[in-house]
Protein backbone atom coordinates (compact mmCIF):
# COMPACT_ATOMS: atom_id res chain seq x y z
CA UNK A 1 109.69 -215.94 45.09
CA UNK A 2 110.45 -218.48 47.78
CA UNK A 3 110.67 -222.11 45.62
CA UNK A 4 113.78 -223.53 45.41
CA UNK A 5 113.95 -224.42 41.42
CA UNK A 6 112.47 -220.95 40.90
CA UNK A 7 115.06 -219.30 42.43
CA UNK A 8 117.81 -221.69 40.51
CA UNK A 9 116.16 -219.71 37.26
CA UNK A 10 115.99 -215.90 38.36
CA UNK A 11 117.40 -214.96 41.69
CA UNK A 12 116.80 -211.43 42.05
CA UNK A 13 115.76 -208.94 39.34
CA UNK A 14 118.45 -206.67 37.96
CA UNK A 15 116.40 -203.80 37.64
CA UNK A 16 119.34 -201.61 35.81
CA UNK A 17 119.28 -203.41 32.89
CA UNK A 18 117.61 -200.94 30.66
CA UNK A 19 117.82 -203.04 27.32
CA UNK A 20 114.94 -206.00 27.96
CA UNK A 21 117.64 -208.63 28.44
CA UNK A 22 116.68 -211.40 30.50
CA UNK A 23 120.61 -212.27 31.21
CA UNK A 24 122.36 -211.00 33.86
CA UNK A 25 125.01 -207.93 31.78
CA UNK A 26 128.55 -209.27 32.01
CA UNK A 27 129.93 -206.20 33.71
CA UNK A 28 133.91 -206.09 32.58
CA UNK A 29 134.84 -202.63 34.39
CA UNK A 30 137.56 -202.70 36.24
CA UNK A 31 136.24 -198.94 37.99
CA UNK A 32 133.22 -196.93 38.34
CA UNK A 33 132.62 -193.35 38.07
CA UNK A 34 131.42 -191.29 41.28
CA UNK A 35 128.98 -188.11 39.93
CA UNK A 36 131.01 -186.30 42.41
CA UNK A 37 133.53 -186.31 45.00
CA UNK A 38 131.66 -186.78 47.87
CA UNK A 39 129.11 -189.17 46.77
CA UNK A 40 128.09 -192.14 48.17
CA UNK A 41 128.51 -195.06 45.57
CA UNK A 42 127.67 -198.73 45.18
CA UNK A 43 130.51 -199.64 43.12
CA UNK A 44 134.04 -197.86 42.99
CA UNK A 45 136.63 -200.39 42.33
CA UNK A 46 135.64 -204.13 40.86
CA UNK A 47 137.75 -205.95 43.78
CA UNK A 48 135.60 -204.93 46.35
CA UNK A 49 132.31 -205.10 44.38
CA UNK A 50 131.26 -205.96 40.74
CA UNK A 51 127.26 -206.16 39.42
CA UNK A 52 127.64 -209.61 37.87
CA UNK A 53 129.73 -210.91 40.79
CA UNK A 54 127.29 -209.58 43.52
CA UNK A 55 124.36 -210.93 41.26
CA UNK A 56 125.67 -214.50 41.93
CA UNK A 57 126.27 -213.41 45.79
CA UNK A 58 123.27 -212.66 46.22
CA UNK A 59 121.52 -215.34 44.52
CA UNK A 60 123.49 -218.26 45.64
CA UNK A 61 122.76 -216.86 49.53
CA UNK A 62 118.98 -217.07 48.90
CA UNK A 63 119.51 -220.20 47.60
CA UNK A 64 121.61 -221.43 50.98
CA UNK A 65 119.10 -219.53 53.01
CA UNK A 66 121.95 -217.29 54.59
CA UNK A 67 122.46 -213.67 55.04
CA UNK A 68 125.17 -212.84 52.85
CA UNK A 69 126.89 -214.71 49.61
CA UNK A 70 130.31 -214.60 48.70
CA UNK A 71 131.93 -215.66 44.97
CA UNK A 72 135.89 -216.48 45.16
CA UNK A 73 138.54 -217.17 42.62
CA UNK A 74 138.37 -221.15 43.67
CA UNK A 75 137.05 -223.38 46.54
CA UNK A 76 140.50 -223.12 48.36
CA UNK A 77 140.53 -219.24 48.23
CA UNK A 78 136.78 -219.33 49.92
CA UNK A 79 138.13 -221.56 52.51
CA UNK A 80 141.59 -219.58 53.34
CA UNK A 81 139.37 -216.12 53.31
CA UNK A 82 136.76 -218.50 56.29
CA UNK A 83 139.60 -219.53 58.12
CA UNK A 84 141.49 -216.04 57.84
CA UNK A 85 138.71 -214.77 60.51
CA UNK A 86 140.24 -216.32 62.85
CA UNK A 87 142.93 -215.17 65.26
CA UNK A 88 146.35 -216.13 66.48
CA UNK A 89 145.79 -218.55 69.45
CA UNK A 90 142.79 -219.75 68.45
CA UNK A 91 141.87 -223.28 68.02
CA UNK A 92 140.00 -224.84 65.49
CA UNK A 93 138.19 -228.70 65.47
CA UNK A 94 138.39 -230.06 61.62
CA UNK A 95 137.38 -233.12 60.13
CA UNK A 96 140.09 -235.59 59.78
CA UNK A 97 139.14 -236.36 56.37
CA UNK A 98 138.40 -233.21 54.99
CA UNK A 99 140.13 -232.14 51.24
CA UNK A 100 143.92 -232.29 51.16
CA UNK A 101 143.78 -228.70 49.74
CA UNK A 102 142.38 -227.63 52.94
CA UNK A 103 144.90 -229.91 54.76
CA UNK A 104 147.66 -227.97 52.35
CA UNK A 105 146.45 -224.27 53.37
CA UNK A 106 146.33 -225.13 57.26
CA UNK A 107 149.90 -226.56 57.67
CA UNK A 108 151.35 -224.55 55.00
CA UNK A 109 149.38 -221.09 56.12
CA UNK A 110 147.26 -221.02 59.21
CA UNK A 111 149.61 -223.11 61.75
CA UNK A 112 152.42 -220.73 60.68
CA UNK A 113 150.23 -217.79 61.91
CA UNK A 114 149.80 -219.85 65.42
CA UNK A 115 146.11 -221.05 64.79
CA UNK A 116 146.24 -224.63 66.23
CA UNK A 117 143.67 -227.45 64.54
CA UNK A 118 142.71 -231.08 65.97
CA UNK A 119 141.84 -233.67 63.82
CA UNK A 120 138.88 -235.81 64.79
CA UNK A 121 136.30 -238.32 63.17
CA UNK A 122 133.38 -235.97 63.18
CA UNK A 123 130.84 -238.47 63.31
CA UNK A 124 131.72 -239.21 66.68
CA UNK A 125 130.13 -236.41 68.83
CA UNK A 126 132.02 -237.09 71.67
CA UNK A 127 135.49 -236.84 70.24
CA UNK A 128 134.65 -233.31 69.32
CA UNK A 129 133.67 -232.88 72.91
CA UNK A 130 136.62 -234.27 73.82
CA UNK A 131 138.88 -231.77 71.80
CA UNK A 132 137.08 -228.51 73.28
CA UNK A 133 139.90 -226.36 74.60
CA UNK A 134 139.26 -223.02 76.32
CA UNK A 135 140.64 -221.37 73.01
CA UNK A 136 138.29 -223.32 70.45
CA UNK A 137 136.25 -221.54 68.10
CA UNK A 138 135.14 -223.28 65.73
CA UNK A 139 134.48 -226.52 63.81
CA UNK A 140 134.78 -227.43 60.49
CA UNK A 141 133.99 -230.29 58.68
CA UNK A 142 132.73 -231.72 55.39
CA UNK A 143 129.13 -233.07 55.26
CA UNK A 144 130.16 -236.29 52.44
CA UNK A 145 133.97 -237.00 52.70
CA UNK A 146 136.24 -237.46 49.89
CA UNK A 147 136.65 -240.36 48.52
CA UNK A 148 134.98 -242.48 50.87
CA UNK A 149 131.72 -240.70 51.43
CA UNK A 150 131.49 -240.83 55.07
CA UNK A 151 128.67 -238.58 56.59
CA UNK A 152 129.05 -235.98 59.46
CA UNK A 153 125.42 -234.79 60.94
CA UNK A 154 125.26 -231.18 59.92
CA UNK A 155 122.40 -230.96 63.01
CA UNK A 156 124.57 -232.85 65.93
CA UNK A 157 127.52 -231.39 65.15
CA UNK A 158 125.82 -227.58 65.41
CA UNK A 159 123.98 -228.99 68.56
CA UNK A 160 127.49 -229.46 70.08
CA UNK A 161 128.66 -226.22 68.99
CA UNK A 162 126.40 -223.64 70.05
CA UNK A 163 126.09 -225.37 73.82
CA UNK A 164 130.31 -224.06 73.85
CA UNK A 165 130.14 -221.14 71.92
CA UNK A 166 131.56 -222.46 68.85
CA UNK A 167 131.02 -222.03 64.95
CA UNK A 168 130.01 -224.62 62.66
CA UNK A 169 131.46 -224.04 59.25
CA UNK A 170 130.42 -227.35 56.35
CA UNK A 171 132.40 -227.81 53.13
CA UNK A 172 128.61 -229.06 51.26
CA UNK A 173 130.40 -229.54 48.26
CA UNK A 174 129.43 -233.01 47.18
CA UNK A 175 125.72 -232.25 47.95
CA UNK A 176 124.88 -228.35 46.68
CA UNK A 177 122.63 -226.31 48.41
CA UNK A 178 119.76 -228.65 46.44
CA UNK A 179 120.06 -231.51 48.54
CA UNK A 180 121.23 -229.58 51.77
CA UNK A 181 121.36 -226.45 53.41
CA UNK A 182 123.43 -226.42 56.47
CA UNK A 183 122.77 -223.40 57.70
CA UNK A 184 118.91 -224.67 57.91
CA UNK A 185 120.43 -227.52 60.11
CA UNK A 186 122.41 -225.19 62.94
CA UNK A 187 125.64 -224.14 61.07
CA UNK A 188 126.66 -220.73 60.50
CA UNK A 189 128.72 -221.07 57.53
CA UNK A 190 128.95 -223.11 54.22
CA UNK A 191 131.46 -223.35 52.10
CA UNK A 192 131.66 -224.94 48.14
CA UNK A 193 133.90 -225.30 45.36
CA UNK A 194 131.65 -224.05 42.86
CA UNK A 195 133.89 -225.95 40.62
CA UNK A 196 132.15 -228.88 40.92
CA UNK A 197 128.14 -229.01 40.88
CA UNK A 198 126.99 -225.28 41.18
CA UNK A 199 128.52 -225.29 37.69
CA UNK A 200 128.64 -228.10 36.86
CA UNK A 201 130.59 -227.70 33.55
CA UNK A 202 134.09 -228.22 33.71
CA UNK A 203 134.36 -224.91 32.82
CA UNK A 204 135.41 -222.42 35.69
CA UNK A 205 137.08 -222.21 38.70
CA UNK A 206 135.21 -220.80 41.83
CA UNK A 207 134.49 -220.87 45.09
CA UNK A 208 131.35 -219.75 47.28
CA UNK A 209 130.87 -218.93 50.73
CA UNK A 210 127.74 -218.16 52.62
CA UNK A 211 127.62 -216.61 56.15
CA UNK A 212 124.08 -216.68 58.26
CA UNK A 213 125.27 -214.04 60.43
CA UNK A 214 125.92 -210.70 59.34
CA UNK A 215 128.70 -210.20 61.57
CA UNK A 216 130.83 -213.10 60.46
CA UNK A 217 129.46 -211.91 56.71
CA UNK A 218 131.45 -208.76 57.82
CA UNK A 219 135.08 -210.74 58.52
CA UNK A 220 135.09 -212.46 55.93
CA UNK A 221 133.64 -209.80 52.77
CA UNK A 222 136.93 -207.86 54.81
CA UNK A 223 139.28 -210.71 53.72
CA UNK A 224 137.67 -211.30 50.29
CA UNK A 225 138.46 -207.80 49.06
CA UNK A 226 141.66 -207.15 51.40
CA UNK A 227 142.95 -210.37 49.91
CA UNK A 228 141.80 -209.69 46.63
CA UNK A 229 140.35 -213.29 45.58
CA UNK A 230 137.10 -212.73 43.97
CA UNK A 231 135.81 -214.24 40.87
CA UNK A 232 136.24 -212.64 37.79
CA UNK A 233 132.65 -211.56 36.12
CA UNK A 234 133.07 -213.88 33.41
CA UNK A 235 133.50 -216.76 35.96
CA UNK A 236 130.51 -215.42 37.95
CA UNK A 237 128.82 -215.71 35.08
CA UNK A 238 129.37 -218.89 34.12
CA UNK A 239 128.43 -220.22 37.79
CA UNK A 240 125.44 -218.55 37.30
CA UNK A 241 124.74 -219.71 34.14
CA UNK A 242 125.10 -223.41 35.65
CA UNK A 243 123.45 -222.96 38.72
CA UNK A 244 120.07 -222.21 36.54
CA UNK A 245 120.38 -226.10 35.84
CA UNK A 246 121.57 -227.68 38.84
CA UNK A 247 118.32 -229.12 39.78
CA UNK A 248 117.56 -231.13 37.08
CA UNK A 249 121.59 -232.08 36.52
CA UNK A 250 120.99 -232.99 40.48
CA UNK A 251 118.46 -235.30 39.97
CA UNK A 252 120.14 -237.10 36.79
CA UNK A 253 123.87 -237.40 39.01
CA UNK A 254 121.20 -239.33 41.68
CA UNK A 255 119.19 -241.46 39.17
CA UNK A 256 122.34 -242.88 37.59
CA UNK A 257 124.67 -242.89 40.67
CA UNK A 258 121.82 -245.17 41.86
CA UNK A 259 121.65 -247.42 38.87
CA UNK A 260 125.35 -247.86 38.62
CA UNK A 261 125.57 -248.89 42.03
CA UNK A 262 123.02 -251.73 41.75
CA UNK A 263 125.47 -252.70 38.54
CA UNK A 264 128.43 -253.12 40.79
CA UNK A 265 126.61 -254.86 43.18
CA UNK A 266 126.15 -257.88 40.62
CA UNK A 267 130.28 -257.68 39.71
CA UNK A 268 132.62 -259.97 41.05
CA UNK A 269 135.20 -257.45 40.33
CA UNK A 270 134.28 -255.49 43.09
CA UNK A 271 135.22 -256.11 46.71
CA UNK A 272 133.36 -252.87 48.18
CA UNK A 273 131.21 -250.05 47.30
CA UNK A 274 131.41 -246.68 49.43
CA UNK A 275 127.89 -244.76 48.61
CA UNK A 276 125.62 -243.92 51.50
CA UNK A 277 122.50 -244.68 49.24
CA UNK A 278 123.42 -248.09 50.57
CA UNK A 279 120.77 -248.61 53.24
CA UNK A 280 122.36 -250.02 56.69
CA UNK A 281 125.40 -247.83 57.38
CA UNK A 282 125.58 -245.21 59.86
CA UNK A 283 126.74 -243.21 56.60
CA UNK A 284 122.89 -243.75 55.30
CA UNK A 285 121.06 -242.88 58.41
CA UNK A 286 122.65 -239.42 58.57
CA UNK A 287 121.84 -238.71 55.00
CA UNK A 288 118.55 -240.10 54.99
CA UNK A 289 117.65 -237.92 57.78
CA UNK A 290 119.61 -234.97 56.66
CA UNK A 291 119.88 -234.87 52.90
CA UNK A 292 117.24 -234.77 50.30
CA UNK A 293 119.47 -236.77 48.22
CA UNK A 294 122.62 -239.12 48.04
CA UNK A 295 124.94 -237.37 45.81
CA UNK A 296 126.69 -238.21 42.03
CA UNK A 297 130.02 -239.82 43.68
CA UNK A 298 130.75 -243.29 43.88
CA UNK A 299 133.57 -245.05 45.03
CA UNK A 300 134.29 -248.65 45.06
CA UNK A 301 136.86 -250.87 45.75
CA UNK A 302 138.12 -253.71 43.17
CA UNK A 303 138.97 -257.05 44.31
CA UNK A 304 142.55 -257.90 45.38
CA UNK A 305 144.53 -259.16 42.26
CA UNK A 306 142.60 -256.51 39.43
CA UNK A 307 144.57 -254.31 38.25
CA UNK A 308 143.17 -250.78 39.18
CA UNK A 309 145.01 -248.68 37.05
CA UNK A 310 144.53 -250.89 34.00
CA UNK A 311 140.66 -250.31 34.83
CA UNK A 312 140.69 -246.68 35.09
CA UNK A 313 141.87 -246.48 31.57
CA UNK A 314 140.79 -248.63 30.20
CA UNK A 315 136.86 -246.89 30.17
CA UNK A 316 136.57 -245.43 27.13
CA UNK A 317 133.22 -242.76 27.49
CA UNK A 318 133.96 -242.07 31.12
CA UNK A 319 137.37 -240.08 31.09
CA UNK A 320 140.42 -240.10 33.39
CA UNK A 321 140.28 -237.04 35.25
CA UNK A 322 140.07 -235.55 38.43
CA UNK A 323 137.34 -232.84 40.23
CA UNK A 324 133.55 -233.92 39.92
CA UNK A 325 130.82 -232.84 39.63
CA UNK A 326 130.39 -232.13 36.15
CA UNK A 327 127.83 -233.23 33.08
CA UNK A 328 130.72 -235.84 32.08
CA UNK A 329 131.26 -238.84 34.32
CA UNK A 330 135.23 -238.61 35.44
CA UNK A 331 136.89 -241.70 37.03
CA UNK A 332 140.41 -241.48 38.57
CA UNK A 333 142.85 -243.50 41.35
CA UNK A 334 142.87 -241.64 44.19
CA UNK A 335 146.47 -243.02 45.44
CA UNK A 336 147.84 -242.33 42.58
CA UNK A 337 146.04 -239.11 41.46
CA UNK A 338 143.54 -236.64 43.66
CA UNK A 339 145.40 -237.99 47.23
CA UNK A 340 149.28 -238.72 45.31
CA UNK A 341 150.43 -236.21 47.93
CA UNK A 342 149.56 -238.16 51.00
CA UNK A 343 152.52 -241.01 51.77
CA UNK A 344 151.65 -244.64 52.18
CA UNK A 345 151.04 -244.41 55.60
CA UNK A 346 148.63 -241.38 55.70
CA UNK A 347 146.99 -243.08 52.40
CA UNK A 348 146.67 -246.47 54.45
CA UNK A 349 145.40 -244.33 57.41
CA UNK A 350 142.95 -243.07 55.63
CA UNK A 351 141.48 -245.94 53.99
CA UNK A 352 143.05 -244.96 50.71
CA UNK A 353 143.99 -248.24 49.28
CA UNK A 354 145.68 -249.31 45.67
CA UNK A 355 141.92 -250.33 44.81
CA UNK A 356 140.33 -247.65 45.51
CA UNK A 357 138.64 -245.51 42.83
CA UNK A 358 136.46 -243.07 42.10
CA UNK A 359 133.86 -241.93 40.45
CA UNK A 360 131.91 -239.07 39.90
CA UNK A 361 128.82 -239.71 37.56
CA UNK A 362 127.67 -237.72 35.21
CA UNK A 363 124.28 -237.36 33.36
CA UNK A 364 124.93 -239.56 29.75
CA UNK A 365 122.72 -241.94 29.53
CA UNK A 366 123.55 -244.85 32.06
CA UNK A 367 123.00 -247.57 30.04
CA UNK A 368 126.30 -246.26 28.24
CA UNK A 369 127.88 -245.68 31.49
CA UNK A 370 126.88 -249.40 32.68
CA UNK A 371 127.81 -250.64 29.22
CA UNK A 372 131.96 -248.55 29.85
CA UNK A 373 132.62 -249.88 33.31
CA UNK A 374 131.07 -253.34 32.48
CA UNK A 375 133.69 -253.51 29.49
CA UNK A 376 136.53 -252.33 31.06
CA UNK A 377 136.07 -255.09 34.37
CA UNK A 378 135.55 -257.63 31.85
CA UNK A 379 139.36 -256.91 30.51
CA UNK A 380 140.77 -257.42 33.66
């Protein structure tokens, strides 16, 4: 079984289920019985293994092409178990525009422990060659930014890491293993918020991450079940319940992403569009080399004078929300909502303006989606 979509369906038979059902069992057991004391046992205690958990493990490192899967509790507790393989004194490269959440566990954890980061635009090859210390270990990084969809090269920046020893770790939320696998491109870990499009429900909270090395598979299963953030089996199930779908969801987020971004191109209203589907940006040669796909997120800025706020609510089928990723297209302010934590300066910095929104698109028909925004700009 080596297709892609195929593996979306099955992932790997279950073999102990002895009753013909072709769902993965739901296994709520919080402990497992040993036939005697000395036996050597699979399961013993749900945090450090569960069936239905490991199922989804299992299936969503096939589908990452990695040696090892791991299912969290959300996105952020995948990343904090990552970066908790690292040491004190260590140094770590990061994206300077990677999630705020991530932002919020290395200041608020990770610094504390004496782990030092440096910020750098990781499209620029040499200013991560520029922040190699003796103590560096790692880089980490986000392969589509949030919210202005800016595109690291999963390949150059893994070229740059293994000539100094380094791990490459991606946040590939925004694309899903369908339209890239990092760790084919040179990294050696990937990280999602299965939140979003493995999901892709708006119904659980999860995390996933997949190590191609069976030693770093070893640190971090260590702080998954010394931590104690795993996913619950219902969860599990749910993600893989959604994942079963993603590639057809996947290629209904692209179709209409597409479509809605040749709408705003014919709007006055809008003053810029941030999607690297748009051919000549350095933003769409990376993807076009790298990705099979442009993602379901666009973000656009309106014109100076619109009222952005009064256009975000003012849609009446797509809702005001935050996270993506979902069946249902969300649209939110990032100043005021996803990035509200960030003051005016690091907003400004980071080419967060009053304008800006965004929005993830779902898979409703987009002549309904087209017909929402189309109303809403004409009220402004």
């Amino acid at each position: 079984m080596t297709s892609f979509n195929t593996k979306l369906v099955h992932g790997e038979p279950q073999n102990d289920n002895n009753t013909g059902a072709v769902n993965v069992p739901v296994y709520n057991s919080s402990t497992y019985i040993y036939p005697s004391v000395d036996a050597k046992v699979k399961y013993d205690y749900a945090r450090s293994g569960n069936p239905t958990r490991n199922y989804l493990e299992e299936q969503v490192a096939q589908l990452e092409n990695g040696c090892r899967g791991f299912a969290f509790s959300s996105g952020s507790a995948a990343i904090h178990a990552v970066l908790a393989i690292f040491k004190p004194g260590d140094h770590l490269i990061i994206g300077k525009e990677i999630y705020g959440g991530t932002f919020r566990i290395i200041n608020e954890f990770f610094k504390r422990w004496q782990i030092e980061f440096t910020a750098v635009d990781t499209q620029n090859l040499d200013e991560i060659r520029q922040a190699i210390k003796p103590n560096t270990k790692a880089i980490y990084f986000e392969s589509f930014t949030n919210p202005l969809l800016h595109v690291t090269s999963v390949a150059g920046v893994s070229k740059v890491a293994k000539a100094n020893n380094l791990l490459t770790i991606v946040d590939n939320t925004f694309l899903s293993p369908y339209l890239q696998r990092p760790l084919d491109l040179g990294a050696d870990i990937v990280i999602h918020s299965a939140t979003k499009y493995l999901s892709g429900h708006s119904d659980v909270i999860a995390g996933i991450a997949v190590a191609k090395d069976e030693d770093i598979a070893d640190k971090i299963y260590f702080n998954q079940n010394a931590i104690g953030s795993t996913l619950s089996p219902e969860d599990s199930n749910l993600v893989r319940r959604g994942i079963q779908t993603l590639s057809v969801r996947m290629d209904r987020h692209l179709s209409n992403a597409q479509k809605i971004v040749e709408f705003l191109q014919t709007r006055p209203e809008i003053a810029k569009i941030y999607y690297p589907g748009i051919a000549g940006s350095k933003n769409h040669e990376i993807a076009a080399k790298e990705a099979d796909g442009f993602g379901g997120i666009v973000s656009f800025e309106l014109a100076d004078g619109l009222d952005s706020t009064k256009f975000v609510e003012g849609t009446k089928l797509i809702q005001l929300a935050v996270s993506l990723g979902a069946v249902e297209s969300l649209i939110e302010l990032p100043y005021k909502m996803t990035h509200a934590e960030l003051s005016p300066e690091e907003q400004l910095k980071a080419g967060i303006t009053h304008q800006l929104v965004r929005l993830s698109v779902g898979i409703e028909d987009v002549s309904d989606l087209i017909d929402d925004l189309a109303q809403s700009l004409d009220r402004l």
